[in-house]
N, C-alpha and C. Protein backbone atom coordinates (compact mmCIF):
# COMPACT_ATOMS: atom_id res chain seq x y z
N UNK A 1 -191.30 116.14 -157.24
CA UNK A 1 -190.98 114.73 -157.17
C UNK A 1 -189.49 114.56 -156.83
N UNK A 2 -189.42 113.60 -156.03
CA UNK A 2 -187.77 113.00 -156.01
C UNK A 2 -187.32 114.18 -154.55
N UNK A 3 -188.26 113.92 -153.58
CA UNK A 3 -187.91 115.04 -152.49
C UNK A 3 -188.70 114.40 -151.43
N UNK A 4 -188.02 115.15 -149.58
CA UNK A 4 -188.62 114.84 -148.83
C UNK A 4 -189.79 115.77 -148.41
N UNK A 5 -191.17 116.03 -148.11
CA UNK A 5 -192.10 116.66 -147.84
C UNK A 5 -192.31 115.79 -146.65
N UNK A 6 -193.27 117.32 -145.78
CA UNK A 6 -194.16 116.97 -144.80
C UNK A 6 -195.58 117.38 -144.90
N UNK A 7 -196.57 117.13 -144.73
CA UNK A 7 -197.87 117.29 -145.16
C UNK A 7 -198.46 118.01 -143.67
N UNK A 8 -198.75 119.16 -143.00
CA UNK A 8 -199.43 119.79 -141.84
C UNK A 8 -200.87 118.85 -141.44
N UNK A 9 -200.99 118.69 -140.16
CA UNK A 9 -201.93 117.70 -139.60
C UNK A 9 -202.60 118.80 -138.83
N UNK A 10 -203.55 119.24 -139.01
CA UNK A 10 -204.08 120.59 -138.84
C UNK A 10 -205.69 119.84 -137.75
N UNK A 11 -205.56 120.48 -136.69
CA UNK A 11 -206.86 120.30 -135.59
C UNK A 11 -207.72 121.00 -135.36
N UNK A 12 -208.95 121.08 -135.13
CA UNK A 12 -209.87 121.91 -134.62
C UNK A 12 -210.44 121.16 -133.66
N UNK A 13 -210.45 121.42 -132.27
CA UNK A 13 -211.17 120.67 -131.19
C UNK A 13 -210.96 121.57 -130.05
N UNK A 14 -212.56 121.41 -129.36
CA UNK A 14 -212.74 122.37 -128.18
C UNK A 14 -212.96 121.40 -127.27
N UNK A 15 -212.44 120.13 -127.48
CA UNK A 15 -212.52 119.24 -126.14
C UNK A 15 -211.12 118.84 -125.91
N UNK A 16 -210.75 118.73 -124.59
CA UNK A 16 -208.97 118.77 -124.29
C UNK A 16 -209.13 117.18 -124.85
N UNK A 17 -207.80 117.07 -125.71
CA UNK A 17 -207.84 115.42 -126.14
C UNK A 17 -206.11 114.96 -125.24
N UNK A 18 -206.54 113.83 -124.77
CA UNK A 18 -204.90 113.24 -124.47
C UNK A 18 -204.37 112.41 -125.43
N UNK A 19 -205.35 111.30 -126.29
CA UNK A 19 -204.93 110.71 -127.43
C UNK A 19 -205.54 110.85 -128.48
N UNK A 20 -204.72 110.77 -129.47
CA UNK A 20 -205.74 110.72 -131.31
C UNK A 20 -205.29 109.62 -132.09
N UNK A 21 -206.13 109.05 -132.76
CA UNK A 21 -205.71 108.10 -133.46
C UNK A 21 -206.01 108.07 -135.21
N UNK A 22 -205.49 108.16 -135.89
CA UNK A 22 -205.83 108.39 -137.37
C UNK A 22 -205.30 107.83 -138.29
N UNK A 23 -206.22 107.25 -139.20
CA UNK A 23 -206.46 106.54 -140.18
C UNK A 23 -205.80 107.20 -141.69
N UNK A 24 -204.63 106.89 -141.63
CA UNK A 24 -204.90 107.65 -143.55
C UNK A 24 -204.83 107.19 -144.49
N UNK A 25 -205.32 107.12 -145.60
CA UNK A 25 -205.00 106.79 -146.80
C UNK A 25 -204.14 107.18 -147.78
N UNK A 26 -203.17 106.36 -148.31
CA UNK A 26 -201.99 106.44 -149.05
C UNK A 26 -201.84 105.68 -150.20
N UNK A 27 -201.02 106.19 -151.26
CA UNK A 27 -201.00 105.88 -152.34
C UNK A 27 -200.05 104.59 -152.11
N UNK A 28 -200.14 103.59 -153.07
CA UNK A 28 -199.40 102.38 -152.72
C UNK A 28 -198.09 101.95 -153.22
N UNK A 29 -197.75 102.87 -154.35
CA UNK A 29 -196.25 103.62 -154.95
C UNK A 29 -195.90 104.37 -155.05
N UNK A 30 -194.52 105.04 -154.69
CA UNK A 30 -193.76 106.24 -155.14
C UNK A 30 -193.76 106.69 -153.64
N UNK A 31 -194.44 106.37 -152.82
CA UNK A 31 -194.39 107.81 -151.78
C UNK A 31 -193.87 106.43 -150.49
N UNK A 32 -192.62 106.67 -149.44
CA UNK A 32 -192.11 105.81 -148.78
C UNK A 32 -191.59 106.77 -147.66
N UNK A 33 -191.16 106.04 -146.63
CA UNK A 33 -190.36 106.68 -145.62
C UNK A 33 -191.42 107.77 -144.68
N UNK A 34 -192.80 107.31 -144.23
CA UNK A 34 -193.57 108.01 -143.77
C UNK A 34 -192.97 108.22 -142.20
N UNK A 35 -193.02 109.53 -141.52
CA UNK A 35 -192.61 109.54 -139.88
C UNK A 35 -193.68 110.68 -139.75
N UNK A 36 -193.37 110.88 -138.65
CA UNK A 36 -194.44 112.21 -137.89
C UNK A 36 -193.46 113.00 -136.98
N UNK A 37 -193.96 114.15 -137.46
CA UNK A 37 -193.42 115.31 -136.68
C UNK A 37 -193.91 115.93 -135.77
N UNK A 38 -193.73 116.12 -134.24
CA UNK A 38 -194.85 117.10 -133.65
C UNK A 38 -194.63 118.17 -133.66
N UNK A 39 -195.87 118.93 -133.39
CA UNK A 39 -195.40 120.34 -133.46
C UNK A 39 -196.16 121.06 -132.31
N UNK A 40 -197.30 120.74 -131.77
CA UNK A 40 -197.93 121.01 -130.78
C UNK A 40 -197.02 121.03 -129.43
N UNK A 41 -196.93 121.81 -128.70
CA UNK A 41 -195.96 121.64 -127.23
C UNK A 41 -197.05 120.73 -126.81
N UNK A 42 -198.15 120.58 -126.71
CA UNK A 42 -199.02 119.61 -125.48
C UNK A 42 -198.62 118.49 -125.79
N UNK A 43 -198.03 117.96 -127.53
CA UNK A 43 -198.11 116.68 -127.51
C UNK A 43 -196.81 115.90 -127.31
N UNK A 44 -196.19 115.14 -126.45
CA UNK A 44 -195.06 113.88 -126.11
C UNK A 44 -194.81 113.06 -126.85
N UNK A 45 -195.59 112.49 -127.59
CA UNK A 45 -195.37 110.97 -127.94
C UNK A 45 -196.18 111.08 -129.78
N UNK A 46 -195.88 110.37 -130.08
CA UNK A 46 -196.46 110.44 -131.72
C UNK A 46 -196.13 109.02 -132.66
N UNK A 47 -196.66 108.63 -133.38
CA UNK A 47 -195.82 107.50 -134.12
C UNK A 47 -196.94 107.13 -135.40
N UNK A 48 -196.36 106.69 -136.34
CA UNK A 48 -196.68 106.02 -137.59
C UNK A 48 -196.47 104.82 -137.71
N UNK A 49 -197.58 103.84 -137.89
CA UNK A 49 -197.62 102.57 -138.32
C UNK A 49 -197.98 102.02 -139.47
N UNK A 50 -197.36 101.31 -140.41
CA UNK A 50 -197.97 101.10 -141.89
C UNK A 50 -198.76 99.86 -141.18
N UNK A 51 -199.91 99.46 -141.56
CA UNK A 51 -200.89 98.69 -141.34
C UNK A 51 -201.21 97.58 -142.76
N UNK A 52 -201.22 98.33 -143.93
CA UNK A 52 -201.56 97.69 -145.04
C UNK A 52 -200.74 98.83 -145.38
N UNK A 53 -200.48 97.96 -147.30
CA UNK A 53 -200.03 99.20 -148.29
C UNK A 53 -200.76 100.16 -148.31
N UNK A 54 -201.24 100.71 -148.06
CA UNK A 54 -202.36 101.68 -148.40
C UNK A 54 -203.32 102.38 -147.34
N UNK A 55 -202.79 101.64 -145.70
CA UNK A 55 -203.15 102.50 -144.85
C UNK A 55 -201.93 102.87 -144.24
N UNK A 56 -202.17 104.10 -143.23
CA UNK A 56 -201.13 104.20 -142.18
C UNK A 56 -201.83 104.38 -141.25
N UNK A 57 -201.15 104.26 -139.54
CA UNK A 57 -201.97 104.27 -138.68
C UNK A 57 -201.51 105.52 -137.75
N UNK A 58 -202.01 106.66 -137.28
CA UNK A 58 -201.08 107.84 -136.70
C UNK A 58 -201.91 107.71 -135.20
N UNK A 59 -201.04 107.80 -134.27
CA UNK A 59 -200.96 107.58 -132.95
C UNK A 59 -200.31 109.56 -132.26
N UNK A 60 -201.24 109.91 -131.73
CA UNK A 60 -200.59 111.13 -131.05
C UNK A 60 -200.98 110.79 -129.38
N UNK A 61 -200.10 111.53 -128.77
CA UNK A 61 -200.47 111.30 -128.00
C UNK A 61 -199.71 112.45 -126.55
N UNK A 62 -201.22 113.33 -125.36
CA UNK A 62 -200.08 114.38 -125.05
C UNK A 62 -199.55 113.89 -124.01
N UNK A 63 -198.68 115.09 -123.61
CA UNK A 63 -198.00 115.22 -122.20
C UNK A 63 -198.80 114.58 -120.98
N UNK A 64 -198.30 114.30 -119.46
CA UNK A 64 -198.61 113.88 -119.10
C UNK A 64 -199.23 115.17 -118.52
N UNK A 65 -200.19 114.86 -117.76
CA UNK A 65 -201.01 116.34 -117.36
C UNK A 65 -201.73 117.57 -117.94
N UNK A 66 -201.49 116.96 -119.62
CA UNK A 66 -201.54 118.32 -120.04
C UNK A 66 -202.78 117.45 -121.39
N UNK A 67 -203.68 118.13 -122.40
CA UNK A 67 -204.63 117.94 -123.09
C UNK A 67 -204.77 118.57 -124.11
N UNK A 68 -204.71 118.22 -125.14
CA UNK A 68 -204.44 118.67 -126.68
C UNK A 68 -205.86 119.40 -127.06
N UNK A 69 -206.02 120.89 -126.97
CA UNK A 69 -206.51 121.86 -127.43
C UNK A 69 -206.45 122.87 -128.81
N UNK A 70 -207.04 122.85 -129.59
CA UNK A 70 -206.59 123.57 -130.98
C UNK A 70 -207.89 124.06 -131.62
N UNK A 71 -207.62 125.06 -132.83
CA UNK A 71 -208.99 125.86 -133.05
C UNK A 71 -207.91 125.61 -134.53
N UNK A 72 -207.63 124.66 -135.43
CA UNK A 72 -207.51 124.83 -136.85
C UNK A 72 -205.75 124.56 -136.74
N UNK A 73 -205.02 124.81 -135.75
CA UNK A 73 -203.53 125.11 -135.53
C UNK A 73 -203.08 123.71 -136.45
N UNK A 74 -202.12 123.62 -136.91
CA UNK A 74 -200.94 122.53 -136.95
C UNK A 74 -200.34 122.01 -135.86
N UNK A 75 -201.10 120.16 -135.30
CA UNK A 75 -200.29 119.84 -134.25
C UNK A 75 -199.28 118.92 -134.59
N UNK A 76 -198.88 118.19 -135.72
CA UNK A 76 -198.02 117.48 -136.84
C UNK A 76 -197.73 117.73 -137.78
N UNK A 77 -196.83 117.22 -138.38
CA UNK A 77 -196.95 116.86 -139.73
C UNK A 77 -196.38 115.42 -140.00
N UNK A 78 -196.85 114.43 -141.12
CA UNK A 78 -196.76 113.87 -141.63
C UNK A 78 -195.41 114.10 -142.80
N UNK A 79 -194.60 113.14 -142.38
CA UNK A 79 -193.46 113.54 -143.79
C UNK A 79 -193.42 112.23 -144.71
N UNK A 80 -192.72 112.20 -145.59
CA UNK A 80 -192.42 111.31 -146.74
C UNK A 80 -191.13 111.60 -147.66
N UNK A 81 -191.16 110.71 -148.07
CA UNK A 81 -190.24 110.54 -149.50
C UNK A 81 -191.46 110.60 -150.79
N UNK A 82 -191.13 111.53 -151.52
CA UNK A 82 -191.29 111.04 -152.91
C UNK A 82 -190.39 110.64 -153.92
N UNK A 83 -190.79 109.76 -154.50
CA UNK A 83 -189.87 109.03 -155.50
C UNK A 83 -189.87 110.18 -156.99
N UNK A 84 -188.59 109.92 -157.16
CA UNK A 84 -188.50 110.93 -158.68
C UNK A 84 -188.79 110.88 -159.40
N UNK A 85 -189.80 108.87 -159.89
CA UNK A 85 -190.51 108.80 -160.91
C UNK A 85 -191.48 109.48 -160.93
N UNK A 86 -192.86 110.01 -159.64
CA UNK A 86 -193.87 110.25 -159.52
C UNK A 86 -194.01 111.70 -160.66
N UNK A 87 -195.48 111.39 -161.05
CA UNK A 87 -195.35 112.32 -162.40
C UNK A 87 -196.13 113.57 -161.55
N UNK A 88 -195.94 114.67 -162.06
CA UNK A 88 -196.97 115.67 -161.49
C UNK A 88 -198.43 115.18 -161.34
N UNK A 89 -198.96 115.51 -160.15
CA UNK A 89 -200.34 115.19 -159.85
C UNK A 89 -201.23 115.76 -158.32
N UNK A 90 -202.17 115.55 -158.72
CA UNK A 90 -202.54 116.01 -157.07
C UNK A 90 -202.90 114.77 -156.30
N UNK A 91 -202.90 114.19 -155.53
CA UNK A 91 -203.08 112.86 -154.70
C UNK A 91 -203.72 113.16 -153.92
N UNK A 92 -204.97 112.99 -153.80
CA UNK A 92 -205.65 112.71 -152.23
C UNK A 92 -205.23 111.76 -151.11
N UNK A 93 -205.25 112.67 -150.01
CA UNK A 93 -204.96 111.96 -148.60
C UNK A 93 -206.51 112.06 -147.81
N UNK A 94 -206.79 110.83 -148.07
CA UNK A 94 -207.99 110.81 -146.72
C UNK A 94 -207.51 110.58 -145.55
N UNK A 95 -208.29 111.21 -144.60
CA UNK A 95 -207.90 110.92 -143.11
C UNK A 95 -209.28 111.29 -142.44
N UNK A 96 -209.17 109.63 -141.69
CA UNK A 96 -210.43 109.53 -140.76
C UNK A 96 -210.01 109.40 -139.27
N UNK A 97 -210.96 110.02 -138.36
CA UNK A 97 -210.27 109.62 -137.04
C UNK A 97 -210.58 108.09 -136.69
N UNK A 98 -209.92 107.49 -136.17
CA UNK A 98 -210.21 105.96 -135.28
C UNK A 98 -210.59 105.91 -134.04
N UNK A 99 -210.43 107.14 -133.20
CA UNK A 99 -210.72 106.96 -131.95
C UNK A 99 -209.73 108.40 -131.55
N UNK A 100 -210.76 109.34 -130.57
CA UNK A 100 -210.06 110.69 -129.86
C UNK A 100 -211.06 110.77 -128.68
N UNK A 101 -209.53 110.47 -127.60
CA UNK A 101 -209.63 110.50 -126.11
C UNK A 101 -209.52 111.78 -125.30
N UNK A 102 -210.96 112.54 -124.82
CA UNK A 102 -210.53 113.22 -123.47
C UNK A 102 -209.60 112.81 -122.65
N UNK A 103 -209.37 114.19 -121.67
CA UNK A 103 -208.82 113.78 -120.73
C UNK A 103 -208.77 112.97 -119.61
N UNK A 104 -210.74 112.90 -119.45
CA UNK A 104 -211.17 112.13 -118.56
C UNK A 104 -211.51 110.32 -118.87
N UNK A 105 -210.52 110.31 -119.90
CA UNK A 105 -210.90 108.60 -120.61
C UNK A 105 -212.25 108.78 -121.50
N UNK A 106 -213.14 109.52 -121.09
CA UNK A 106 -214.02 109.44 -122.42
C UNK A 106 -213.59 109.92 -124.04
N UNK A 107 -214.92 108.87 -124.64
CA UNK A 107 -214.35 109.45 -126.18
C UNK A 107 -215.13 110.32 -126.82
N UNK A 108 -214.72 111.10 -128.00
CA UNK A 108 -214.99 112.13 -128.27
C UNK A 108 -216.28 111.21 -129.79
N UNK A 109 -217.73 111.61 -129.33
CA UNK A 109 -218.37 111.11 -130.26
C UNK A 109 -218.56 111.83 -131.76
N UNK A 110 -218.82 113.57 -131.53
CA UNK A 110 -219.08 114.06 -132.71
C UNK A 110 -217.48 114.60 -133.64
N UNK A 111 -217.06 113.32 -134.49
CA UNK A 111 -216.02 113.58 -135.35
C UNK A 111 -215.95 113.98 -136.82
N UNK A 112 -215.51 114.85 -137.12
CA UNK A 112 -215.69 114.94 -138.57
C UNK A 112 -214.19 114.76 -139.15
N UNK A 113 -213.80 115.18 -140.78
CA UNK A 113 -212.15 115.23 -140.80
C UNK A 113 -212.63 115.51 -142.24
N UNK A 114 -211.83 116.18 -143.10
CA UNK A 114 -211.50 116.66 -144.43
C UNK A 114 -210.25 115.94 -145.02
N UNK A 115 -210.61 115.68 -146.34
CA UNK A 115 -209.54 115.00 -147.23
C UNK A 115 -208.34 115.93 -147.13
N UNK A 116 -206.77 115.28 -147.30
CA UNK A 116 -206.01 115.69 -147.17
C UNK A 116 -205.95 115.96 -148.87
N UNK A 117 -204.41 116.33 -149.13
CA UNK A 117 -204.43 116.89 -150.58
C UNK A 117 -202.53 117.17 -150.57
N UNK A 118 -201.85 115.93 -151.19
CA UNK A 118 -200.68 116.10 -151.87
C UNK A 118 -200.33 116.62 -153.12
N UNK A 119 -198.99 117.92 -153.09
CA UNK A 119 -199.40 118.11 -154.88
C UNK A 119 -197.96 118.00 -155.14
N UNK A 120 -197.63 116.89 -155.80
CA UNK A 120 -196.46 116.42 -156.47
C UNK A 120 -196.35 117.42 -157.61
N UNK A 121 -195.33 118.05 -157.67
CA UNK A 121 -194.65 118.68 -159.25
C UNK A 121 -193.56 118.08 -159.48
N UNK A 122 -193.86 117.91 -160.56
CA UNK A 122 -193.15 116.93 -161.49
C UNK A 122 -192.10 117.80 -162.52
N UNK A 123 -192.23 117.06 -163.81
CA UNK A 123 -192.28 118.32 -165.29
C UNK A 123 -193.34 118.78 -165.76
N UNK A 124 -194.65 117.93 -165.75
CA UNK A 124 -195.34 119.01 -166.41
C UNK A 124 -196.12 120.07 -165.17
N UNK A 125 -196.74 121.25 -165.24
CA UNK A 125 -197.30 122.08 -165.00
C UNK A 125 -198.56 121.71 -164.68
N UNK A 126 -199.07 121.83 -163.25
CA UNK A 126 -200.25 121.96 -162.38
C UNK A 126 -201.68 123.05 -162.25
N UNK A 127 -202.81 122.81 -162.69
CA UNK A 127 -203.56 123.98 -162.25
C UNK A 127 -204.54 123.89 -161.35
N UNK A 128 -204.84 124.66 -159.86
CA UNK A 128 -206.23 123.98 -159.42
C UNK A 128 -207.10 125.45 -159.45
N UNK A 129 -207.89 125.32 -159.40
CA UNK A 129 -208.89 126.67 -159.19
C UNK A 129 -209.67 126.33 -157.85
N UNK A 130 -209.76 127.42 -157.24
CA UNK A 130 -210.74 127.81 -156.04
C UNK A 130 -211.66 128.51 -155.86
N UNK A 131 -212.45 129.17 -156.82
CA UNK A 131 -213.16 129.52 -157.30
C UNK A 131 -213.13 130.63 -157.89
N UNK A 132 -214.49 131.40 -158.26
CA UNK A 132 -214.85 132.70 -158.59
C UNK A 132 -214.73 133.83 -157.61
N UNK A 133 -213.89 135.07 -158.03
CA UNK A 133 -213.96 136.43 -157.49
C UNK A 133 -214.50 137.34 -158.48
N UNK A 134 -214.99 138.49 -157.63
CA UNK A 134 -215.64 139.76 -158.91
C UNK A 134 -214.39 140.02 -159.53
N UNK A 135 -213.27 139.94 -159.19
CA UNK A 135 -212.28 139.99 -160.47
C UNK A 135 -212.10 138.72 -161.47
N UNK A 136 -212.48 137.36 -161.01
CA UNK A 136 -211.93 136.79 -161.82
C UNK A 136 -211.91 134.85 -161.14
N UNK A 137 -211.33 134.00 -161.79
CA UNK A 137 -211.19 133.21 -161.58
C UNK A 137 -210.32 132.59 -160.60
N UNK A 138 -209.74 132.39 -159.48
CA UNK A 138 -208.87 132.53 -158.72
C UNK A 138 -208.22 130.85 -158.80
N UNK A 139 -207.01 131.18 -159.57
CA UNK A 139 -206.58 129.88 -160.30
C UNK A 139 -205.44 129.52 -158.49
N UNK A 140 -204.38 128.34 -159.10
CA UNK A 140 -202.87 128.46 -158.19
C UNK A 140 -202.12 127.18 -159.66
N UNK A 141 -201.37 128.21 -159.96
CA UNK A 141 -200.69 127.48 -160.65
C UNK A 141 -199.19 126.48 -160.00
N UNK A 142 -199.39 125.21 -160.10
CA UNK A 142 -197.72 124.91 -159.52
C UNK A 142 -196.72 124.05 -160.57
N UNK A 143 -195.64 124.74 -160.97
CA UNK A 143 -194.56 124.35 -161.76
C UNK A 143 -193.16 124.65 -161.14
N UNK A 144 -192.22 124.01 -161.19
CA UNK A 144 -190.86 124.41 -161.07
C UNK A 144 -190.74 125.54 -161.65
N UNK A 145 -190.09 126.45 -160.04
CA UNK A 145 -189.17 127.66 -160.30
C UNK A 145 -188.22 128.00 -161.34
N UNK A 146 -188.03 128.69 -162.17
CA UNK A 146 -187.74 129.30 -163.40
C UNK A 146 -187.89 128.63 -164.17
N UNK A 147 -189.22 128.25 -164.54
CA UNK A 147 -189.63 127.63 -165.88
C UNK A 147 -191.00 128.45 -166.42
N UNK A 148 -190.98 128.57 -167.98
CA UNK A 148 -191.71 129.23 -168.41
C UNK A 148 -193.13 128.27 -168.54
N UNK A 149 -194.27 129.38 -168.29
CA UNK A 149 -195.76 128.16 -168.54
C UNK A 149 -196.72 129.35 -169.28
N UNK A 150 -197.97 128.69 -169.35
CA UNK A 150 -198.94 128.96 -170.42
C UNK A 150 -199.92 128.54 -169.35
N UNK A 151 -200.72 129.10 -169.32
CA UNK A 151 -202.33 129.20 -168.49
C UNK A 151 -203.38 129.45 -169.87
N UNK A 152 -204.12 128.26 -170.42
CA UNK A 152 -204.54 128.71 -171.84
C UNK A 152 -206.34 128.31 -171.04
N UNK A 153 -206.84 128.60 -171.90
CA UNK A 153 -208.79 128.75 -171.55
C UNK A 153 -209.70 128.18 -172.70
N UNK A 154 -210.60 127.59 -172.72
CA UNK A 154 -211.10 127.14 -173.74
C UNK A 154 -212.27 127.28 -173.13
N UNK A 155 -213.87 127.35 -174.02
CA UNK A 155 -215.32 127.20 -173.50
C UNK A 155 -215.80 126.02 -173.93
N UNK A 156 -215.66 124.49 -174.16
CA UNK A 156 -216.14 123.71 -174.14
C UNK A 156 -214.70 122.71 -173.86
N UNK A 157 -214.78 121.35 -173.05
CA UNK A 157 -214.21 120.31 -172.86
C UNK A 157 -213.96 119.46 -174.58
N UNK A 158 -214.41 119.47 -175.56
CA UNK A 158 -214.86 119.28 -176.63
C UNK A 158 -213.50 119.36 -177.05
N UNK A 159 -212.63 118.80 -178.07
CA UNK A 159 -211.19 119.47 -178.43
C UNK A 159 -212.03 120.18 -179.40
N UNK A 160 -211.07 121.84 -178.48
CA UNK A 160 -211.64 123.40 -179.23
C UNK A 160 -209.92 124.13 -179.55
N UNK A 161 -210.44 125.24 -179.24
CA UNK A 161 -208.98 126.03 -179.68
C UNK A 161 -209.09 126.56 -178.24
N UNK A 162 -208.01 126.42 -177.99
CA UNK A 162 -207.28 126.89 -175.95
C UNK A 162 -206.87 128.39 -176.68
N UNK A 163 -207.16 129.16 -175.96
CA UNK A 163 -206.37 130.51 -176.11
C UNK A 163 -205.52 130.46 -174.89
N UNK A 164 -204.58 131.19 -174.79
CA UNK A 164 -204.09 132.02 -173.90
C UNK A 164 -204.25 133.10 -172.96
N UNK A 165 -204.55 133.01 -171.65
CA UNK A 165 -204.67 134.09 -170.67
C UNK A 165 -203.73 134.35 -169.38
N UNK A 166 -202.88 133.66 -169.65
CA UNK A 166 -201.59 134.10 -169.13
C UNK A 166 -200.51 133.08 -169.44
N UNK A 167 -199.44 133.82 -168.82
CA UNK A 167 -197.62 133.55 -169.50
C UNK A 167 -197.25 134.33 -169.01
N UNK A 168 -196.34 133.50 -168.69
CA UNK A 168 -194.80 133.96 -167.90
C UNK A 168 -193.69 133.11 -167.36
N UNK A 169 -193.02 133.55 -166.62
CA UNK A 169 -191.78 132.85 -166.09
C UNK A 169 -191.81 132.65 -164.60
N UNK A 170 -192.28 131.53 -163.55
CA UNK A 170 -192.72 131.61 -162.89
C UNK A 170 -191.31 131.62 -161.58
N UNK A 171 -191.36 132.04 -160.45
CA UNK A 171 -190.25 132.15 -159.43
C UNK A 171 -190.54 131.60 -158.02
N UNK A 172 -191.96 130.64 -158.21
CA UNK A 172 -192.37 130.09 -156.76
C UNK A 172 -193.06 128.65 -157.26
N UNK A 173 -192.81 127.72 -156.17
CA UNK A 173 -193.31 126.66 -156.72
C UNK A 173 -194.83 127.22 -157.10
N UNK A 174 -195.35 128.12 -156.22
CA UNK A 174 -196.87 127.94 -156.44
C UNK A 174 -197.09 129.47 -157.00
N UNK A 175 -197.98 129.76 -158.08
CA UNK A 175 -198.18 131.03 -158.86
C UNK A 175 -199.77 131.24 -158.59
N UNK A 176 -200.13 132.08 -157.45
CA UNK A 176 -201.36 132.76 -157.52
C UNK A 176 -201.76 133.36 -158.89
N UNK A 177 -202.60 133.23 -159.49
CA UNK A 177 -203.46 133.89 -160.70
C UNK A 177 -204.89 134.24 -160.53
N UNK A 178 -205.32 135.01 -161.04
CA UNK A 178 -206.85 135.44 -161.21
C UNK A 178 -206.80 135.70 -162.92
N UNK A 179 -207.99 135.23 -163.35
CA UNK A 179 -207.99 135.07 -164.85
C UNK A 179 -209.40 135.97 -164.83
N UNK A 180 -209.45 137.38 -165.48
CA UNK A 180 -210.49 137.58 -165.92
C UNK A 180 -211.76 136.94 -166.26
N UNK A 181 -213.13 136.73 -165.32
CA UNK A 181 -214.15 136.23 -165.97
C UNK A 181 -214.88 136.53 -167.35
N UNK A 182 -215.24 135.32 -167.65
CA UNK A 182 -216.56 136.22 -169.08
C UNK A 182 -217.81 135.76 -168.91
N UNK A 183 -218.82 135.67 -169.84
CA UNK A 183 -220.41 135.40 -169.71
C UNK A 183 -219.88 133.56 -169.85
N UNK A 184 -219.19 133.14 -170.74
CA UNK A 184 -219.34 131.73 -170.97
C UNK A 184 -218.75 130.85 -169.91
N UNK A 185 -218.66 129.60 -169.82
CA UNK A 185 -218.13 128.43 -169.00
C UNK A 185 -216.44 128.27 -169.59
N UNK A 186 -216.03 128.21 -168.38
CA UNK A 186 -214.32 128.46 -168.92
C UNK A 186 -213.23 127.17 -168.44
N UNK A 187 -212.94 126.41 -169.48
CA UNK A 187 -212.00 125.61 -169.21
C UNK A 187 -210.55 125.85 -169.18
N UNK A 188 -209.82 125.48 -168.07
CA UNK A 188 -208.43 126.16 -168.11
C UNK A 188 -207.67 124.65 -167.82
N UNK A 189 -206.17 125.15 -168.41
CA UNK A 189 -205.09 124.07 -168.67
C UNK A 189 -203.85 125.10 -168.24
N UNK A 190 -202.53 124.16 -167.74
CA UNK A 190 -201.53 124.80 -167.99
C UNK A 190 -200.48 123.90 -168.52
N UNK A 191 -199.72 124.39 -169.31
CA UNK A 191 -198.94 123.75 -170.74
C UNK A 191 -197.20 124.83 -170.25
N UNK A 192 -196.57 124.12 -170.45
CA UNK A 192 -195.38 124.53 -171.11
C UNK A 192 -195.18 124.59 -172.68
N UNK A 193 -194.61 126.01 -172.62
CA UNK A 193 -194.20 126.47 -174.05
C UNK A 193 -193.83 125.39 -175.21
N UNK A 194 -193.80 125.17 -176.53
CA UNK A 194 -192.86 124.11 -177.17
C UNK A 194 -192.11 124.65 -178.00
């Protein structure tokens, strides 16, 4: 929190596009100062429009002669301000397309798009999991660099007793973990020490 970020605008398309147009959804406090970055060489032109509190409108658009091709790449990013009140959290960014132009003026009918995903760290301590490995639980912990945290586990949502399955002193915003599996259903938290 209280920093500038850019969020990667990531493409997959096997049809040459000259324009894209996209829809996102935004939180309606704390996060200000939205621009766009390109990063694609095909693309020229780019811009952000706030539309409503809570939408933005993203305009790409390529070179002249040339047609925006990608298999997953980063052709933007999206930047911001976050405000220093914002408390740790994860924020969803939806993003829908509005309209993506071939080269030949036609439009591109079969569109899909995946929720975006902001993760504000704050003070307190972040956990998301991505699933199960034969080793283990494959956590990502995110807290500020040199601060100590607690990764604790409990088997029911129920207030139970959290044990502990890891601790330490972390040196990256983001802390890969794998937590040993067991036979039961495993609830995990992460806590700073008191």
């Amino acid at each position: 929190a209280g920093q500038s970020v850019c969020l990667p605008l990531n493409l997959f398309t096997s049809a040459g596009l000259t324009n894209l147009q996209l829809l996102v959804d935004v939180p309606s406090s704390g996060f200000t100062n939205w621009t766009l970055q390109l990063v694609a060489p095909a693309l020229c032109g780019g811009s952000v429009q706030s539309i409503s509190p809570t939408e933005l409108l993203v305009n790409l658009n390529s070179c002249p002669g040339q047609a925006l091709v990608a298999s997953g790449q980063t052709i933007a990013e999206l930047c911001l301000d976050v405000s220093s009140n914002v408390p740790s959290e994860f924020v969803p960014i939806p993003i829908s397309v509005v309209q993506a132009t071939r080269a030949d003026n036609t439009l591109v009918g079969n569109i899909a798009t995946n929720e975006g995903k902001l993760v504000v760290v704050a003070q307190q301590p972040l956990l998301d999991i991505f699933g199960l490995t034969p080793a283990g639980a494959s956590l990502s912990l995110y807290s500020i660099p040199a601060t100590s945290n607690i990764v604790e586990a409990a088997t029911s949502p129920a207030p139970s007793v959290w044990q502990p399955v890891w601790q330490g002193l972390v040196t990256n915003l983001i802390t890969p973990l794998t937590v040993p599996s067991t036979n039961n259903m495993m609830i995990f938290r992460a806590v700073m020490p008191k």
